[in-house]
Protein backbone atom coordinates (compact mmCIF):
# COMPACT_ATOMS: atom_id res chain seq x y z
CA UNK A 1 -77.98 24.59 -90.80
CA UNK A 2 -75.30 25.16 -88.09
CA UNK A 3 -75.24 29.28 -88.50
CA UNK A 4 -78.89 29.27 -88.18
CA UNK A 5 -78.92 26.81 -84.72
CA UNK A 6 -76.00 29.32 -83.70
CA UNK A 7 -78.33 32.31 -84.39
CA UNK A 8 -80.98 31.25 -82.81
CA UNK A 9 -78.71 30.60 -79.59
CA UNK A 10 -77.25 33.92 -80.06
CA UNK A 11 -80.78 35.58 -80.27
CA UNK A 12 -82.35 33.45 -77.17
CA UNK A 13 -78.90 35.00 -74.72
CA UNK A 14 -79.18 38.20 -75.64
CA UNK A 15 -83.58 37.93 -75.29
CA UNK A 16 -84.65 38.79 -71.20
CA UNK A 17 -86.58 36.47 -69.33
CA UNK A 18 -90.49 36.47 -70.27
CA UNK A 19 -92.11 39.69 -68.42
CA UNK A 20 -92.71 38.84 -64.47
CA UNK A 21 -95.16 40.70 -61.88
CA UNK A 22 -94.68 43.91 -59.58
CA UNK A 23 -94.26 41.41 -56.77
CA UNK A 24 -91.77 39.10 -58.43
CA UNK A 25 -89.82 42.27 -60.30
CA UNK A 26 -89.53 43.93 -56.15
CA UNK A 27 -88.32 40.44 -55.52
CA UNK A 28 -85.63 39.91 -58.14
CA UNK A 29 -84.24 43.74 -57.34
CA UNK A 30 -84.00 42.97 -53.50
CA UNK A 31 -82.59 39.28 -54.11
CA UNK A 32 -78.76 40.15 -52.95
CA UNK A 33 -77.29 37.51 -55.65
CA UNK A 34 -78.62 40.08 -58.25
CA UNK A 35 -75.87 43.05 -56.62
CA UNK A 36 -79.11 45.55 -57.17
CA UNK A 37 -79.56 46.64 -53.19
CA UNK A 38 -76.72 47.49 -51.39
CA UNK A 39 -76.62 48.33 -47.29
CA UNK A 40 -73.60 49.72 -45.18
CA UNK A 41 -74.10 50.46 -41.70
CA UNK A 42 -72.36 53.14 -39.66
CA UNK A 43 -72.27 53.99 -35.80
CA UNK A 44 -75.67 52.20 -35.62
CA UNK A 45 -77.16 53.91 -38.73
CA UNK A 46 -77.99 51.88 -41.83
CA UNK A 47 -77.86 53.15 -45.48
CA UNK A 48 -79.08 51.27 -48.21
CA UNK A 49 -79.19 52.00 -51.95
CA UNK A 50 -81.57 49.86 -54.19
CA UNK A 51 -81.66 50.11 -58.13
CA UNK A 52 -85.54 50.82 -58.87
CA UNK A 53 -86.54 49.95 -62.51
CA UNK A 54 -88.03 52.32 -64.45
CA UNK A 55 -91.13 50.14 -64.83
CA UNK A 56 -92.05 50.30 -61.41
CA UNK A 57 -92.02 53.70 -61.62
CA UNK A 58 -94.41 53.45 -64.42
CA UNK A 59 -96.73 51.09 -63.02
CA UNK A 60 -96.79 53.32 -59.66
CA UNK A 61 -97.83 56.58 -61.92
CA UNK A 62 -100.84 54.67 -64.03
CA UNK A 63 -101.82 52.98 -60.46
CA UNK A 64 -102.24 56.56 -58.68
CA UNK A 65 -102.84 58.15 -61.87
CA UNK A 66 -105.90 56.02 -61.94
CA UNK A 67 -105.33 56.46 -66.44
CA UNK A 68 -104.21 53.06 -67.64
CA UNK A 69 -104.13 54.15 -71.81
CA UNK A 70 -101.59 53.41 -74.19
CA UNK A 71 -101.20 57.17 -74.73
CA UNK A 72 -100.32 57.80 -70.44
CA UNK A 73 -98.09 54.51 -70.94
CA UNK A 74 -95.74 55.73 -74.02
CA UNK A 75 -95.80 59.09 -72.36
CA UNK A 76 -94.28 57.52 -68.61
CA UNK A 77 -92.12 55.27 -69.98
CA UNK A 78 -90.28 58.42 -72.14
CA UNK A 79 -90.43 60.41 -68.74
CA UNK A 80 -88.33 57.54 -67.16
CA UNK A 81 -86.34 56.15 -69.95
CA UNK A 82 -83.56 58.26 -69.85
CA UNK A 83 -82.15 57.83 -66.36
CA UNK A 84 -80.98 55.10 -63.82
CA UNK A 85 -83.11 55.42 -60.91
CA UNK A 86 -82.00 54.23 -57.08
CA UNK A 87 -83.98 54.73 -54.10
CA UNK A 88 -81.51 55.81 -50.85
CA UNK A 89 -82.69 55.36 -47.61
CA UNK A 90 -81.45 56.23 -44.01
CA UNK A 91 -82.98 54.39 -40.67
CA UNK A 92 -81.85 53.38 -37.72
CA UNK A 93 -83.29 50.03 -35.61
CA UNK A 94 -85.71 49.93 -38.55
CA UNK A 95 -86.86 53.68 -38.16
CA UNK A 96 -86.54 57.04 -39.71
CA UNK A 97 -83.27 58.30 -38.88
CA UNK A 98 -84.59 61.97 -38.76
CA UNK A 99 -86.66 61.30 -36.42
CA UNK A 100 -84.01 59.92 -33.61
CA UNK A 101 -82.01 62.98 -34.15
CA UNK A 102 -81.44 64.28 -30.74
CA UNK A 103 -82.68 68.28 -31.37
CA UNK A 104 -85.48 69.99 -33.37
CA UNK A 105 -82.74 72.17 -34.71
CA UNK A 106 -80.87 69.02 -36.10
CA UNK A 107 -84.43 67.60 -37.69
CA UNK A 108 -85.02 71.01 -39.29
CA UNK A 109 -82.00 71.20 -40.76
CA UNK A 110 -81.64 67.62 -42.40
CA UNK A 111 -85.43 67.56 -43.63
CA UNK A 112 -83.79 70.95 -45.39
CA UNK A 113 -80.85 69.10 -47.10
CA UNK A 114 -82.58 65.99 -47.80
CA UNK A 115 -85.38 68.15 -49.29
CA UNK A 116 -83.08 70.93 -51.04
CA UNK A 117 -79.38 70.34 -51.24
CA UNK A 118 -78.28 66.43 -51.89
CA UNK A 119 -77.09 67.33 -55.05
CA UNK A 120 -73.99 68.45 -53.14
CA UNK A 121 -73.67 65.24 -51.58
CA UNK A 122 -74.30 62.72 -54.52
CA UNK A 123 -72.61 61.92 -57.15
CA UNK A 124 -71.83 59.04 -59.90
CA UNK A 125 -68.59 57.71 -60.80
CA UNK A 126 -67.40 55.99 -63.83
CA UNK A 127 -63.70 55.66 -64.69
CA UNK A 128 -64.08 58.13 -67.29
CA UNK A 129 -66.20 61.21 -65.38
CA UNK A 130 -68.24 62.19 -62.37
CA UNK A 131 -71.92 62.44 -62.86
CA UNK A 132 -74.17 64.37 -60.89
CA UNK A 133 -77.43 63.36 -60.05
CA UNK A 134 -80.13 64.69 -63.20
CA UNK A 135 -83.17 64.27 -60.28
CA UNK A 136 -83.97 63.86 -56.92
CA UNK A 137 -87.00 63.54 -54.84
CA UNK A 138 -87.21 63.11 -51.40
CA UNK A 139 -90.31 61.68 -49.75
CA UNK A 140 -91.84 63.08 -46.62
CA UNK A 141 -93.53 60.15 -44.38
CA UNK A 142 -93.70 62.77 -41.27
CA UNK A 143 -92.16 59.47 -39.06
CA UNK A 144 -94.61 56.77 -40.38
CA UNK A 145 -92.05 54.92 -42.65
CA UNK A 146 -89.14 52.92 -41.70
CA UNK A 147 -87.01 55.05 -43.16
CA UNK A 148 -85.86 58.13 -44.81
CA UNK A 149 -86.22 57.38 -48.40
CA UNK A 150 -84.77 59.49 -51.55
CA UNK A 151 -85.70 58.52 -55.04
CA UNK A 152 -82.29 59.64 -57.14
CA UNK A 153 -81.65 59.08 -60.67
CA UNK A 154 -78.57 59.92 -62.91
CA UNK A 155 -78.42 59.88 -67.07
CA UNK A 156 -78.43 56.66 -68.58
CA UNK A 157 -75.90 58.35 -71.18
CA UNK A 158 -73.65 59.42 -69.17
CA UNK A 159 -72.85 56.74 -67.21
CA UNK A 160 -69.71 55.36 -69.90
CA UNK A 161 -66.85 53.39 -69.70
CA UNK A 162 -66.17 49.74 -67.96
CA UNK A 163 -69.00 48.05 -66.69
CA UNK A 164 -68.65 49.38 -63.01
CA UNK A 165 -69.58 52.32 -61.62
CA UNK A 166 -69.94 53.49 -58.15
CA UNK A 167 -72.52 55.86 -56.67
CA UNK A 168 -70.92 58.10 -53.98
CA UNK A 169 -72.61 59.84 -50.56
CA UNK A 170 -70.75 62.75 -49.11
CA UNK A 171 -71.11 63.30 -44.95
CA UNK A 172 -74.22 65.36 -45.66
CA UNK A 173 -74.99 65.98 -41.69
CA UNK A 174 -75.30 62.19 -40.17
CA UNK A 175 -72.08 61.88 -39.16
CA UNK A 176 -71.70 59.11 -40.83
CA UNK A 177 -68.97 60.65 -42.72
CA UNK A 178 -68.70 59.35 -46.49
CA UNK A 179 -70.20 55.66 -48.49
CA UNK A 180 -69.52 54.26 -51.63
CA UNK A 181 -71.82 51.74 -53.40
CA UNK A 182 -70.82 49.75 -56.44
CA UNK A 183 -72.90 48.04 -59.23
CA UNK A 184 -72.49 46.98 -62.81
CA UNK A 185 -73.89 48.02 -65.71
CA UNK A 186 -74.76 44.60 -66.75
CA UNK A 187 -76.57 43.79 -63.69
CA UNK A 188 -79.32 46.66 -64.05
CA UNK A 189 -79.85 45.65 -67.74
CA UNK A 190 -80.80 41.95 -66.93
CA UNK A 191 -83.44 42.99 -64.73
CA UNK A 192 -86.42 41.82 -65.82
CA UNK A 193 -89.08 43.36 -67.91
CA UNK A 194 -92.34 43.83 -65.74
CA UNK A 195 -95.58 42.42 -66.79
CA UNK A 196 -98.06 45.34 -66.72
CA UNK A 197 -101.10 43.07 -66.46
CA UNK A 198 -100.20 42.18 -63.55
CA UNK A 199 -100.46 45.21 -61.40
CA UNK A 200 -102.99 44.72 -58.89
């Protein structure tokens, strides 16, 4: 009688939380008690890295994709399984930082590395390696967002050791000179599970 009340405590901690909405899974990630969106801000510029579950990235592909079938679904969520995704974005007073940069010459050449060469500037560390980044895409908003925005991921198997880990940005032309962000490993895997019903 007693192992089986222990079991079934055992089995309800280790269970997630019942699946929640888009709205409510965007909430939980941005909720700074959660330690899943992190900002530093240098010489006026402000850098923020945000975990981003796979299962957004999911939902956002069946939602554009306009094909909601279980066949599209299985197939997205082995696209996205394998790798911790984080979204990295630059602004400044709520703006796109490449846009305030004070030449053309200076705009052409960081839409260039943001588009083409951050995998010299990004990297993962656990005690145990350095991990670089397995995928990167950067999105162009041509100055309508409020910021620069990167989606980066690295390999879910790589990523060993203690709990911690920290993702690292190299000066990569901002002047802004190097930033460290640190999260757990047990704080992305409590995120919740999102409720795919609940889309719209």
């Amino acid at each position: 009688m007693i192992a089986g009340i222990l079991l079934l405590i055992l089995t309800a901690c280790g269970r997630k939380e019942r699946p929640v909405s888009k709205r409510d899974l965007q909430k939980y990630v941005n909720d700074p008690r959660h330690g899943l969106a992190q900002q530093t801000s240098v010489a006026d510029v402000d850098v923020r890295l945000t975990f981003e579950p796979s299962d957004l990235l999911v939902a956002h592909d069946l939602v554009t994709g306009g094909n909601r079938d279980t066949v599209k679904f299985n197939l997205l969520q082995r696209k996205y399984s394998g790798n911790y995704y984080f979204l990295l974005r630059f602004s400044k007073g709520h703006k796109e930082l490449l846009r305030q940069l004070p030449s053309f010459g200076e705009y052409s050449e960081m839409v260039e590395v943001l588009s083409f060469r951050m995998q010299q500037y990004v990297n993962l560390t656990t005690d145990r390696d350095t991990l670089p980044m397995s995928d990167y895409a950067y999105e162009q908003t041509y100055g309508f967002g409020d910021a620069n925005t990167l989606l980066i991921a690295f390999p879910k198997m790589g990523v060993t050791g203690k709990d911690k880990f920290d993702v690292n940005l190299a000066e990569c032309g901002f002047g802004i000179g190097s930033v460290k962000f640190s999260f757990r490993k047990a704080d992305l895997e409590k995120v919740p599970e999102l409720d795919y019903s609940k889309l719209n």
